[in-house]
C-alpha atoms as a PDB file:
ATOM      1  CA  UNK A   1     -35.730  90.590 -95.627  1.00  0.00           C
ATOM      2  CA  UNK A   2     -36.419  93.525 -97.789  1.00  0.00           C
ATOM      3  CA  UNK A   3     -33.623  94.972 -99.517  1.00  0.00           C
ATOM      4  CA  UNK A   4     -33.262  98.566-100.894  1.00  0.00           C
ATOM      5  CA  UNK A   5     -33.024  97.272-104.399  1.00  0.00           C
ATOM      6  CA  UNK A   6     -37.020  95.309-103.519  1.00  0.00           C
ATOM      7  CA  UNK A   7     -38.276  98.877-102.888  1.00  0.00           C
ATOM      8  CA  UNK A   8     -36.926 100.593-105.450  1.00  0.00           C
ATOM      9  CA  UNK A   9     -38.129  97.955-107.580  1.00  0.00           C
ATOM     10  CA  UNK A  10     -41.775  98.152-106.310  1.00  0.00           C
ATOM     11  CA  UNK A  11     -41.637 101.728-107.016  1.00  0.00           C
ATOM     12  CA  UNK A  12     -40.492 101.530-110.383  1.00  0.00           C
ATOM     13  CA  UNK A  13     -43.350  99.339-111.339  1.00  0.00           C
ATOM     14  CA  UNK A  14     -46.250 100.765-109.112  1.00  0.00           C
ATOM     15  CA  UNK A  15     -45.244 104.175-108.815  1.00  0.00           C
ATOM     16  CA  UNK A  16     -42.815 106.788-110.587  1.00  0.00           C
ATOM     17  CA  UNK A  17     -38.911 107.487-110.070  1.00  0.00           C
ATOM     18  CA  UNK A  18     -36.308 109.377-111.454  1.00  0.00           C
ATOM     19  CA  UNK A  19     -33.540 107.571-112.810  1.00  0.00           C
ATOM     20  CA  UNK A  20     -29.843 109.757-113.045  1.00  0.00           C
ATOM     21  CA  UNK A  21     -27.941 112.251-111.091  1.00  0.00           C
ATOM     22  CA  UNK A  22     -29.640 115.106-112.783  1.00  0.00           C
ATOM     23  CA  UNK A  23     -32.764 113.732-112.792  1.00  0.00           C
ATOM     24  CA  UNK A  24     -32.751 112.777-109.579  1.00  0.00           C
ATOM     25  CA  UNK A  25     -31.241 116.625-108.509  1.00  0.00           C
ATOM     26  CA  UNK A  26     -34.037 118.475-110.073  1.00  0.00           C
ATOM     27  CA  UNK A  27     -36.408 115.948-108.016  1.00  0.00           C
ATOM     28  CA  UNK A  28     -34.704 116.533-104.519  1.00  0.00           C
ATOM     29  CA  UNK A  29     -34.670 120.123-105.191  1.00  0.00           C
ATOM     30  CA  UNK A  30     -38.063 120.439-105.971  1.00  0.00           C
ATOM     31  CA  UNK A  31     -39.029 118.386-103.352  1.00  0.00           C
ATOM     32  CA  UNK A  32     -41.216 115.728-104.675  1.00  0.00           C
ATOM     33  CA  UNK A  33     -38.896 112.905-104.048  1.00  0.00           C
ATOM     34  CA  UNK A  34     -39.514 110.753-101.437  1.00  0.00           C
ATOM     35  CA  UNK A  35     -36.646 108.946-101.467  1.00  0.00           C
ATOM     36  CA  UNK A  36     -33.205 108.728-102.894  1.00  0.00           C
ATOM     37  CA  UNK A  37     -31.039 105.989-103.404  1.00  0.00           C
ATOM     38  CA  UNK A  38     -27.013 106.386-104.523  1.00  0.00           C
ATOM     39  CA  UNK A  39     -24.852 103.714-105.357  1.00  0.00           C
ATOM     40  CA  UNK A  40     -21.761 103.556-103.624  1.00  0.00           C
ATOM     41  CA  UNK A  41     -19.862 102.689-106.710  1.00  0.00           C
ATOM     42  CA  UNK A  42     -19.915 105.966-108.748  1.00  0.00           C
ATOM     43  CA  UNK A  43     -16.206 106.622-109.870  1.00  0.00           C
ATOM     44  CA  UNK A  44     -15.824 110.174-109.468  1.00  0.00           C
ATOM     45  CA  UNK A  45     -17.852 110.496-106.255  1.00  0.00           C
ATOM     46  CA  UNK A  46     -18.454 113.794-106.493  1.00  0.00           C
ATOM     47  CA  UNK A  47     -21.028 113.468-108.995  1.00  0.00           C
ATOM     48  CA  UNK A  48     -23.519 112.149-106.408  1.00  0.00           C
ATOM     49  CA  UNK A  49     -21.840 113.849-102.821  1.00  0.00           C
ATOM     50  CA  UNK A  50     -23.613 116.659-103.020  1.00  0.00           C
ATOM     51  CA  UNK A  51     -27.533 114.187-102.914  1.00  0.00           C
ATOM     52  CA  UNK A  52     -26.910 113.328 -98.539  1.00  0.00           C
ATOM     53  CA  UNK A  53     -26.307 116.657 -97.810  1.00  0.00           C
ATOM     54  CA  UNK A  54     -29.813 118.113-100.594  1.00  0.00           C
ATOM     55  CA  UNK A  55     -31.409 115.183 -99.097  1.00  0.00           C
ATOM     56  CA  UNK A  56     -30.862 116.389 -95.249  1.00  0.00           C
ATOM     57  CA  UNK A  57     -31.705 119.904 -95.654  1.00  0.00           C
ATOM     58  CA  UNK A  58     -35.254 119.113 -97.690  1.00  0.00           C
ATOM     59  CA  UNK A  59     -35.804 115.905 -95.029  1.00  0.00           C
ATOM     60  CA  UNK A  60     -36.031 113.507 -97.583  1.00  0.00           C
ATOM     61  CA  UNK A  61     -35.147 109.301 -97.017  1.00  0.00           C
ATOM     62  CA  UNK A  62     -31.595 108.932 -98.481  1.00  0.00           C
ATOM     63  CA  UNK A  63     -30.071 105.336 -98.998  1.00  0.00           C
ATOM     64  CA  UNK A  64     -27.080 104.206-100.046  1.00  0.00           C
ATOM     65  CA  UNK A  65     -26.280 100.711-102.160  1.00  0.00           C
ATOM     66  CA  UNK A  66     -23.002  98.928-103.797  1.00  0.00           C
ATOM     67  CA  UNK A  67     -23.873  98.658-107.069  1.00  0.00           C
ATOM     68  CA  UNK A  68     -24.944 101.064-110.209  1.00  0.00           C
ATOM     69  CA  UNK A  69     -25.589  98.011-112.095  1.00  0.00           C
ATOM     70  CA  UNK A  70     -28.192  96.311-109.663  1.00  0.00           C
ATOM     71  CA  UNK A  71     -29.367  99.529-109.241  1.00  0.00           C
ATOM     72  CA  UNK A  72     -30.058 100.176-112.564  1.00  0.00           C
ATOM     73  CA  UNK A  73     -32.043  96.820-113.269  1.00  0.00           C
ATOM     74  CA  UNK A  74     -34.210  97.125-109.978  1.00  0.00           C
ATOM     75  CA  UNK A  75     -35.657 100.212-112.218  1.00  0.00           C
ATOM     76  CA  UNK A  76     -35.756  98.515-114.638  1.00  0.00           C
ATOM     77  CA  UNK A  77     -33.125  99.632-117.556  1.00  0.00           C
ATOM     78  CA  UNK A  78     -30.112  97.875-118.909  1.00  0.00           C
ATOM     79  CA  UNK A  79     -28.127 100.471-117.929  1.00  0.00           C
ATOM     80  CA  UNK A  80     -26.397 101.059-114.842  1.00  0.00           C
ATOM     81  CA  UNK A  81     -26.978 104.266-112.653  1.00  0.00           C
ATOM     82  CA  UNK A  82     -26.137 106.352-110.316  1.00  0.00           C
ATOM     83  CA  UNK A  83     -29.156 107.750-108.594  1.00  0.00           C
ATOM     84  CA  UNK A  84     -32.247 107.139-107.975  1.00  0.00           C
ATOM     85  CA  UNK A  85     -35.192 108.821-106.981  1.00  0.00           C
ATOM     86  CA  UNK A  86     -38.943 107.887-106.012  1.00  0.00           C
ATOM     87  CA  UNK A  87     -41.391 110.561-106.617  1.00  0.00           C
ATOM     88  CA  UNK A  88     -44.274 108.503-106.512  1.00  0.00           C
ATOM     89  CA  UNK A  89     -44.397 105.795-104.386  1.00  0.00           C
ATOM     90  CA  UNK A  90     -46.954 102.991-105.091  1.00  0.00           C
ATOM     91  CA  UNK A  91     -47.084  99.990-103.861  1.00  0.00           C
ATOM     92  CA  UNK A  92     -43.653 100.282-102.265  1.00  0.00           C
ATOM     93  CA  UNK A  93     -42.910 100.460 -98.377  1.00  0.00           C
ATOM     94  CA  UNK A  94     -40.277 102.949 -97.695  1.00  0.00           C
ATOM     95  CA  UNK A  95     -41.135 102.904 -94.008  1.00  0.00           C
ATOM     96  CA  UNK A  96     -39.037  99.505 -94.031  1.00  0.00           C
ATOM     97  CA  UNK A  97     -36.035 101.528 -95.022  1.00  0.00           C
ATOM     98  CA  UNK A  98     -34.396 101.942 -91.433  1.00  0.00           C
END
């Protein structure tokens, strides 16, 4: 089974993404992101609320996971984060994204 986390992953080393809630803003706004990925664990959550409701309106793949940490190392940085975006997908599969 192919997680969220796996594609994000394969984008991150094939491909390009955006990595923060800023970042990952300017990308949805411009609309080159093809997909964006919030954890579920940001504490305030209105830093990322406003990324479902960008994400609709430009009809861009949205998904959600539990943790900023895994998030952060399926990109590849020893940081956590909060948002993720993939503006150039690679060797990733986002069509396996439901």
């Amino acid at each position: 089974m192919v997680t969220t986390y796996d594609i994000v992953e394969k984008a991150a080393k094939t491909g390009q993404v955006d990595k923060g809630v800023n970042e990952v803003t300017k990308a949805v706004e411009r609309g080159v992101a093809k997909l964006v990925v919030v954890a579920s664990d940001v504490d305030p959550r209105e830093l990322t609320q406003h990324l479902p409701i960008l994400c609709n309106e430009k009809e861009i793949k949205f998904a959600e996971v539990d943790s900023r940490e895994k998030l952060g190392i399926s990109v590849g940085i020893s940081r956590p984060t909060a948002a993720v975006a993939v503006v150039e997908v690679g060797e990733a599969k986002l069509d396996l994204l439901k």
